[in-house]
C-alpha atoms as a PDB file:
ATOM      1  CA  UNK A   1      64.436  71.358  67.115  1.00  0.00           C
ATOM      2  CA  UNK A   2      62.988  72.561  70.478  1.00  0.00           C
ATOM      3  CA  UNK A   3      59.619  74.045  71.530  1.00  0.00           C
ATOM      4  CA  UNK A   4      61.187  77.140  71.143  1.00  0.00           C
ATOM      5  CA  UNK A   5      61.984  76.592  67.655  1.00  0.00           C
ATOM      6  CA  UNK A   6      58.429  75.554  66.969  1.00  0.00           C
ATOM      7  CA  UNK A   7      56.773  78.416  68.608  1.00  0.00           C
ATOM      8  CA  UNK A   8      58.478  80.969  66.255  1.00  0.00           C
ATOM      9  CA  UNK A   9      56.329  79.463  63.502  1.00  0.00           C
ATOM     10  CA  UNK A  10      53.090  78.421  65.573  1.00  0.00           C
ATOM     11  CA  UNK A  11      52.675  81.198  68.441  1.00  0.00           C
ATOM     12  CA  UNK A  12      51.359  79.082  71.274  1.00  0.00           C
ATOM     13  CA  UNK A  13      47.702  80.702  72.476  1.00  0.00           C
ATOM     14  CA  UNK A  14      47.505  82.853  75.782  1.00  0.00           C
ATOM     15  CA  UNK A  15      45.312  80.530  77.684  1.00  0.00           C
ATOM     16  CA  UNK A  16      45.566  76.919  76.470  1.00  0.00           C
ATOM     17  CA  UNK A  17      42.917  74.365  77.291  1.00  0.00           C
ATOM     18  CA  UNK A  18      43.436  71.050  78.638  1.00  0.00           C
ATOM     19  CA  UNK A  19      46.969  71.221  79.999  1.00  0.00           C
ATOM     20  CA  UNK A  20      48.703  68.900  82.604  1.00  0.00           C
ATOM     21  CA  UNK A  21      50.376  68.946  85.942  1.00  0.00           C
ATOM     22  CA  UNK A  22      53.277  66.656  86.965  1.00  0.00           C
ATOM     23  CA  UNK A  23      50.429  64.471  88.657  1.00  0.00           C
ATOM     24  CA  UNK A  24      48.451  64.091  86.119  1.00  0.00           C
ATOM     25  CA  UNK A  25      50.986  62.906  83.852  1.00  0.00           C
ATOM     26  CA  UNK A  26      52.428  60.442  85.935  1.00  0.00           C
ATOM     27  CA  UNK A  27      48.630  59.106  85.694  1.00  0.00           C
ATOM     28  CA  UNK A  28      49.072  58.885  82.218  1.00  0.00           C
ATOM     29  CA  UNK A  29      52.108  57.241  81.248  1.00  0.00           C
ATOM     30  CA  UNK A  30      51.000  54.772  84.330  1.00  0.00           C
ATOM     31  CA  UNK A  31      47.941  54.199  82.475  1.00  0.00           C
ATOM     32  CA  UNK A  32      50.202  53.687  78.926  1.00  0.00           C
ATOM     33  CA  UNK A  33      52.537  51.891  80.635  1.00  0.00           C
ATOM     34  CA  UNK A  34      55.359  53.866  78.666  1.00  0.00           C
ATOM     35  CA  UNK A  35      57.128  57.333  79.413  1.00  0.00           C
ATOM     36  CA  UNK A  36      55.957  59.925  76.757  1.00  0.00           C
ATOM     37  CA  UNK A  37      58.565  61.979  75.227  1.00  0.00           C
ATOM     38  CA  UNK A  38      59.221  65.712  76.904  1.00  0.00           C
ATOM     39  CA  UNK A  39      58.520  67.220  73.874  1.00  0.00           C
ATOM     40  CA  UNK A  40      54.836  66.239  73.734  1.00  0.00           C
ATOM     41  CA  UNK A  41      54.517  67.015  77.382  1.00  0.00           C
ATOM     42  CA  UNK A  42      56.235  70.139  77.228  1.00  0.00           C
ATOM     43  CA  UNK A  43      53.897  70.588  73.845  1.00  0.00           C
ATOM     44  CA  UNK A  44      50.888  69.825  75.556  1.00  0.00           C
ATOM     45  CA  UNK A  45      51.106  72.268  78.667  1.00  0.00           C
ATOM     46  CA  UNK A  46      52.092  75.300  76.202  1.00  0.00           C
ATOM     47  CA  UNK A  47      49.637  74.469  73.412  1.00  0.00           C
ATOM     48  CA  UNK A  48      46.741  72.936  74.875  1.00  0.00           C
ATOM     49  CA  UNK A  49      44.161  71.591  72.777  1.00  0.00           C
ATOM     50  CA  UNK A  50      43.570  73.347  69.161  1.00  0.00           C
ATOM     51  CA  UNK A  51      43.495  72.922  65.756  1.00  0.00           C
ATOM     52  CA  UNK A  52      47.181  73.119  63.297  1.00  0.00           C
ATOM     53  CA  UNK A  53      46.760  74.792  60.298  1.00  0.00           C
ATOM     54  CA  UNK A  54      43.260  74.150  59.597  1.00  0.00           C
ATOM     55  CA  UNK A  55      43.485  70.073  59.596  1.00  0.00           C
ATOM     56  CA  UNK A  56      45.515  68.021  62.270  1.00  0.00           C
ATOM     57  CA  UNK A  57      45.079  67.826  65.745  1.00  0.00           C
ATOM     58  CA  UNK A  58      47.491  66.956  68.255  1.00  0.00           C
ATOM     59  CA  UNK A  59      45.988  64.214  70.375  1.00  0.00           C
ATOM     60  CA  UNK A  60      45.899  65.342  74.270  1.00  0.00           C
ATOM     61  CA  UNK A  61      44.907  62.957  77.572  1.00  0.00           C
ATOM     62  CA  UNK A  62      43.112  65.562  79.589  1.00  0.00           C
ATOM     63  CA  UNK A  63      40.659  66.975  76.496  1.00  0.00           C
ATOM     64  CA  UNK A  64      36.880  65.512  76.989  1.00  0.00           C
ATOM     65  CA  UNK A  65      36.123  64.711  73.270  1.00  0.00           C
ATOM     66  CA  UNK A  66      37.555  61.057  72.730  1.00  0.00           C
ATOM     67  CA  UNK A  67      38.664  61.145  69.295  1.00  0.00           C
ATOM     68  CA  UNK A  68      41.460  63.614  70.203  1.00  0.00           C
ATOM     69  CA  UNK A  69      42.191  62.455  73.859  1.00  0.00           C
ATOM     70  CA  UNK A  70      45.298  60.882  74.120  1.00  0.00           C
ATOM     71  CA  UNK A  71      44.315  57.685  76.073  1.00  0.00           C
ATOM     72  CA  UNK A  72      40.664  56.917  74.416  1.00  0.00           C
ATOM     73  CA  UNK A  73      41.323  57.667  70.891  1.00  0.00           C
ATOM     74  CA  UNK A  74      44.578  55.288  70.467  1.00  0.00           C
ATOM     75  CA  UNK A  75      42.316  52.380  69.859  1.00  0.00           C
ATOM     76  CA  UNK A  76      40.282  53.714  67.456  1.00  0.00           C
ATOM     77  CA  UNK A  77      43.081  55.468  65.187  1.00  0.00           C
ATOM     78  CA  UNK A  78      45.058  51.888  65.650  1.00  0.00           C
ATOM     79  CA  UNK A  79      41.775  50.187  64.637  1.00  0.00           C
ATOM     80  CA  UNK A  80      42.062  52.121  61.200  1.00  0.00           C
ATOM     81  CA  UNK A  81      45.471  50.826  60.628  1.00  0.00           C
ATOM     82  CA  UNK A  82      45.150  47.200  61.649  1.00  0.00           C
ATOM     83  CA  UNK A  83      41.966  47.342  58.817  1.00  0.00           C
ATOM     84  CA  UNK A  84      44.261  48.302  56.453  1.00  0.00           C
ATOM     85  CA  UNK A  85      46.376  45.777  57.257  1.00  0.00           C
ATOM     86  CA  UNK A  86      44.495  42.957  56.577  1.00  0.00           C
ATOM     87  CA  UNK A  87      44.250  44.262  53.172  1.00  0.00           C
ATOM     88  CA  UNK A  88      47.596  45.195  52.412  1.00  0.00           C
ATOM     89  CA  UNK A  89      50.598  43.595  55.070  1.00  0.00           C
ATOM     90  CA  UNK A  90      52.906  46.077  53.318  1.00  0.00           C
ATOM     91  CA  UNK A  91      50.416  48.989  53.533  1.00  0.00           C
ATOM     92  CA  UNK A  92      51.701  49.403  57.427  1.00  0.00           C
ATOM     93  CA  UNK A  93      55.061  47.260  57.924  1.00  0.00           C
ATOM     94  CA  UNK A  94      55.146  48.612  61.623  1.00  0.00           C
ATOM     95  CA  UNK A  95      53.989  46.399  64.597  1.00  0.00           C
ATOM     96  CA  UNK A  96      51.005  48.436  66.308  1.00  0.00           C
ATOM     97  CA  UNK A  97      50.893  49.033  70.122  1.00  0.00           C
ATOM     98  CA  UNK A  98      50.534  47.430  72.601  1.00  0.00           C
ATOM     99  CA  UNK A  99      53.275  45.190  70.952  1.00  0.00           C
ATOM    100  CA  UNK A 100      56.781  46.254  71.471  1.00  0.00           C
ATOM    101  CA  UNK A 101      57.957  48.689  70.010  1.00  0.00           C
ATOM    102  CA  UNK A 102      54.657  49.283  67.790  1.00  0.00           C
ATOM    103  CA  UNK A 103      53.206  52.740  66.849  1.00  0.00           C
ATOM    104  CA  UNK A 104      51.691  54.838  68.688  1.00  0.00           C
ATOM    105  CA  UNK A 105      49.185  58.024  67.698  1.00  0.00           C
ATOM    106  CA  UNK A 106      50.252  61.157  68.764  1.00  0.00           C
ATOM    107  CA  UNK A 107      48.171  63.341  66.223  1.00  0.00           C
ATOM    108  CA  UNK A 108      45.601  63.163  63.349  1.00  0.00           C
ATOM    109  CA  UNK A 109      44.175  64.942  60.927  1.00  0.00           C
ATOM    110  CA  UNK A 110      40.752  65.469  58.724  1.00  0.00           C
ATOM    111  CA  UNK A 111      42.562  64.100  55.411  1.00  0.00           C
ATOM    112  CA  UNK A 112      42.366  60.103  57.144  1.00  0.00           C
ATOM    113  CA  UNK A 113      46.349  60.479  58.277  1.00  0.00           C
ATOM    114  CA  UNK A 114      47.867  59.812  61.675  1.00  0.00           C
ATOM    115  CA  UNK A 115      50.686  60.612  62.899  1.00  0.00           C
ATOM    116  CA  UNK A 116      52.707  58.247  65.050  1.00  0.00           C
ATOM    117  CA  UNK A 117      55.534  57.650  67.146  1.00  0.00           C
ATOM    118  CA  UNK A 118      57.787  54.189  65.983  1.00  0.00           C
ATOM    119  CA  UNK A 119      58.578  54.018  70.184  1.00  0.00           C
ATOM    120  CA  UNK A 120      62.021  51.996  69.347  1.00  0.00           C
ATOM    121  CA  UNK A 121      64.966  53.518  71.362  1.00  0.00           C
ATOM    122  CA  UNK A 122      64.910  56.326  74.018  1.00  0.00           C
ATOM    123  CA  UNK A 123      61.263  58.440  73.914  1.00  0.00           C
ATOM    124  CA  UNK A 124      63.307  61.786  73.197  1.00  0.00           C
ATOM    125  CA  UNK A 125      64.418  60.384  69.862  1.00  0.00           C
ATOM    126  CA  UNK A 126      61.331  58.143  68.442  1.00  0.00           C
ATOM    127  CA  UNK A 127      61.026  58.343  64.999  1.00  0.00           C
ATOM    128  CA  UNK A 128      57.684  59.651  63.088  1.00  0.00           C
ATOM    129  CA  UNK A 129      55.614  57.706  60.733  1.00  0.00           C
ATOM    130  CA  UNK A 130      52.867  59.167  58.856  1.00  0.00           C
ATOM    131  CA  UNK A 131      50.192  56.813  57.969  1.00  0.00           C
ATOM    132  CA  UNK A 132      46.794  56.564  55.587  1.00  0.00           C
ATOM    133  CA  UNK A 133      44.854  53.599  54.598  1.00  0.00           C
ATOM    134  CA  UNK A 134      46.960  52.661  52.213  1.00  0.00           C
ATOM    135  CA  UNK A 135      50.232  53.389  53.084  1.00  0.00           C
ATOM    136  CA  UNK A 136      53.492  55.056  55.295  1.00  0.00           C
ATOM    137  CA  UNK A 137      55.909  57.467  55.448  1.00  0.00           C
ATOM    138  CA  UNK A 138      58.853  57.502  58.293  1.00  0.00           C
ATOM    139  CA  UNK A 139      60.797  60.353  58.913  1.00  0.00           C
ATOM    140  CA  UNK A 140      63.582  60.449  61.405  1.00  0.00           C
ATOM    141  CA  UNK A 141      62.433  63.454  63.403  1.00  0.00           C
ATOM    142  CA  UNK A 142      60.457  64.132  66.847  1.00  0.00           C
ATOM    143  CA  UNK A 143      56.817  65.409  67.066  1.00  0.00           C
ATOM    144  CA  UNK A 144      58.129  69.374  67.336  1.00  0.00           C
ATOM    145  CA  UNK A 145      61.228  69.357  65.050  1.00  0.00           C
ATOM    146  CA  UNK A 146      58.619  67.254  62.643  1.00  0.00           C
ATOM    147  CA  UNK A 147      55.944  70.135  63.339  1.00  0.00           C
ATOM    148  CA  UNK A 148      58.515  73.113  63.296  1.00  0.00           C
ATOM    149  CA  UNK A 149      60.107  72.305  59.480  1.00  0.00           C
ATOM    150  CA  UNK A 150      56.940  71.115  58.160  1.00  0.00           C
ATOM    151  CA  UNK A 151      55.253  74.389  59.316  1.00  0.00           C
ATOM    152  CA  UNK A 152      58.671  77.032  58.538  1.00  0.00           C
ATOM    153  CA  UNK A 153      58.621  75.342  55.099  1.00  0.00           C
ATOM    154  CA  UNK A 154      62.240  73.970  56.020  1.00  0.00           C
ATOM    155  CA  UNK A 155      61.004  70.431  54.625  1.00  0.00           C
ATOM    156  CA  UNK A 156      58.106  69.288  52.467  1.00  0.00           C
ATOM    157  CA  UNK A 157      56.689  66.025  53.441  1.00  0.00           C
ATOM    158  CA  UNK A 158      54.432  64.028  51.060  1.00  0.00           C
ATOM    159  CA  UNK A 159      51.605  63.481  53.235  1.00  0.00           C
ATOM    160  CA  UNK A 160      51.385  66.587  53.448  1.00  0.00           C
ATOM    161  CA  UNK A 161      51.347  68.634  49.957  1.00  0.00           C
ATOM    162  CA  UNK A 162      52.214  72.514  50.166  1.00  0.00           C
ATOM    163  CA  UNK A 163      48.751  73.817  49.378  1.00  0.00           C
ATOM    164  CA  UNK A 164      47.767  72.243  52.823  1.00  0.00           C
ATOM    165  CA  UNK A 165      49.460  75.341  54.121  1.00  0.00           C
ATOM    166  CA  UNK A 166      49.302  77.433  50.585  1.00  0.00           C
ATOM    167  CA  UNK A 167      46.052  77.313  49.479  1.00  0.00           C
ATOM    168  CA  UNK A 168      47.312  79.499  46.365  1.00  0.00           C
ATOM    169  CA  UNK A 169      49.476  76.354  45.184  1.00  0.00           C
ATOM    170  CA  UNK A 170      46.350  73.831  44.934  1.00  0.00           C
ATOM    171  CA  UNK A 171      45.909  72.030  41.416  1.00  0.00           C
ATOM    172  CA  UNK A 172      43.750  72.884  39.074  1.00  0.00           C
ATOM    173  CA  UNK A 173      41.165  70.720  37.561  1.00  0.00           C
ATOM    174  CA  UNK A 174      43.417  68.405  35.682  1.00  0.00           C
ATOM    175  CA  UNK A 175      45.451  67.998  39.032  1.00  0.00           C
ATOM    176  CA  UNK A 176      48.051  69.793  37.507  1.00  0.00           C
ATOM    177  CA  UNK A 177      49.693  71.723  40.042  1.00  0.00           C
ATOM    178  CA  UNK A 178      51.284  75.210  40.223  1.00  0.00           C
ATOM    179  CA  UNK A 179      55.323  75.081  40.448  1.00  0.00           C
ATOM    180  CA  UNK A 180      56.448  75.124  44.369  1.00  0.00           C
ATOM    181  CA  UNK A 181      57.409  78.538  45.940  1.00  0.00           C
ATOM    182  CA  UNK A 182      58.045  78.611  49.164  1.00  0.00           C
ATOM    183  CA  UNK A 183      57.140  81.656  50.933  1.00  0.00           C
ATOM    184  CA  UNK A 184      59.747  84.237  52.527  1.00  0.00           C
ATOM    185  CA  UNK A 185      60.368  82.242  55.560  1.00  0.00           C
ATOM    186  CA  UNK A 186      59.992  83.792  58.907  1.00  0.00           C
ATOM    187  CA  UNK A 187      55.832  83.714  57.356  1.00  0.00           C
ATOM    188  CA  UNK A 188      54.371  87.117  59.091  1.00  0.00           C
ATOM    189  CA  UNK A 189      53.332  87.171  63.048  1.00  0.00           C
ATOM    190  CA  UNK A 190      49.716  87.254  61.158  1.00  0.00           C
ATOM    191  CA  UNK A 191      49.604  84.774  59.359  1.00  0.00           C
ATOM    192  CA  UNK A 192      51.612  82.689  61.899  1.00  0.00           C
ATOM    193  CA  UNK A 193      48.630  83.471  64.368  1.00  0.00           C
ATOM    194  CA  UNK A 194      46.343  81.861  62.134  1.00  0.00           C
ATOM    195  CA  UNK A 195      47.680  78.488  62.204  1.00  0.00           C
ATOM    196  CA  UNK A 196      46.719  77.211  65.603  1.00  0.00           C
ATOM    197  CA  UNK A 197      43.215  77.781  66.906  1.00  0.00           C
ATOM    198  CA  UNK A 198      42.653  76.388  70.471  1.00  0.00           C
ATOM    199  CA  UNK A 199      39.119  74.623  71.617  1.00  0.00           C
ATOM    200  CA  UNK A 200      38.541  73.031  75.076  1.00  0.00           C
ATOM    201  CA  UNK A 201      36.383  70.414  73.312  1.00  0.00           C
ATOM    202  CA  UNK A 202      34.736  69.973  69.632  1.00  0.00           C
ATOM    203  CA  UNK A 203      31.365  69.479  69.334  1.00  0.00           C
ATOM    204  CA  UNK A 204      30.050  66.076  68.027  1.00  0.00           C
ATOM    205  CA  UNK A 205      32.939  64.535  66.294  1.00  0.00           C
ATOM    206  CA  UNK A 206      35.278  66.375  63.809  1.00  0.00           C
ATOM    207  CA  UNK A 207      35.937  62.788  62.183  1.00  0.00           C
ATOM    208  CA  UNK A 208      32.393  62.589  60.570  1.00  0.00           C
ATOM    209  CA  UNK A 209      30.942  60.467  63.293  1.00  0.00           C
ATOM    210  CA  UNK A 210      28.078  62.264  66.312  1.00  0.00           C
END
């Protein structure tokens, strides 16, 4: 799926913070020592900086808050997995960057998941893996077609249970959840509206840390 795909389900805002120029990413991926894939650049300079549904936020070079910057978060969110690691080898059975072909953040979000690229092959077509503490899921799709069937309800992904999106379908005490429905897909311009909220920079720390 393209950008354009994606932005019938998550209206990009008016005036995005924190986008790039062609300089500016050249700087970048000089820095990484990698090309990123188009899809996050192209994602990037149409989205900005902001907040998905509520939880995850796509991590951007040129935002001020380090957490979600791009370049001075990686080590951090990496940190978390290589922790987990020691306590489990088969909790994340990826190699972590920089080693070749090892993961790579490109988003995260306030339930302790991040969302990575597995940067074996061609950028345009790295995989996704979703990891927590404890363990990983890998789907074969790119950052927007991953964002754009997650978000049009085309595909449920674990990591991500439908309430995250469908408050109505949370489980009840017991953890006994509600049967699935999936809403009558395209969801309204409204509602659509509501699921990405741009910032130019958080205050403090969204991640529980000042």
């Amino acid at each position: 799926m393209t950008l354009e795909h994606l932005a019938r389900v998550l209206p990009p805002p008016t005036h995005p913070y924190n986008t790039g120029t062609p300089d500016r990413w050249d700087a970048v991926e000089k820095s990484l020592g990698f090309v990123l894939p188009a899809d996050y650049k192209e994602f990037t300079d149409t989205y900005g900086t902001g907040l998905i549904a509520g939880f995850m936020v796509v991590l951007n070079p040129f935002v001020a808050n380090p957490p979600d910057n791009l370049l001075q978060g990686t080590d951090r969110w990496l940190e978390f997995l290589r922790i987990a690691r020691t306590f489990d080898e088969q909790a994340i059975p990826y190699s972590l960057y920089p080693e070749t072909e090892g993961l790579f953040p490109w988003a995260t979000t306030d339930k302790e998941q991040t969302l990575l690229w597995h940067r074996a092959g061609l950028p345009d077509e790295w995989a996704t893996v979703v990891c927590d503490r404890s363990r990983c899921w890998r789907y074969e799709r790119t950052m927007t077609d991953l964002l754009a069937s997650w978000l049009s309800w085309e595909q449920v992904y674990e990591p991500f249970p439908v309430w995250y999106l469908d408050p109505t379908q949370f489980p009840d005490e017991d953890g006994n959840a509600p049967p699935l429905r999936i809403p009558d897909r395209p969801r309204t311009l409204k509602d659509a509206h509501r699921l990405f909220q741009p910032f130019e920079t958080l205050v403090g720390d969204r991640h529980g840390q000042e």
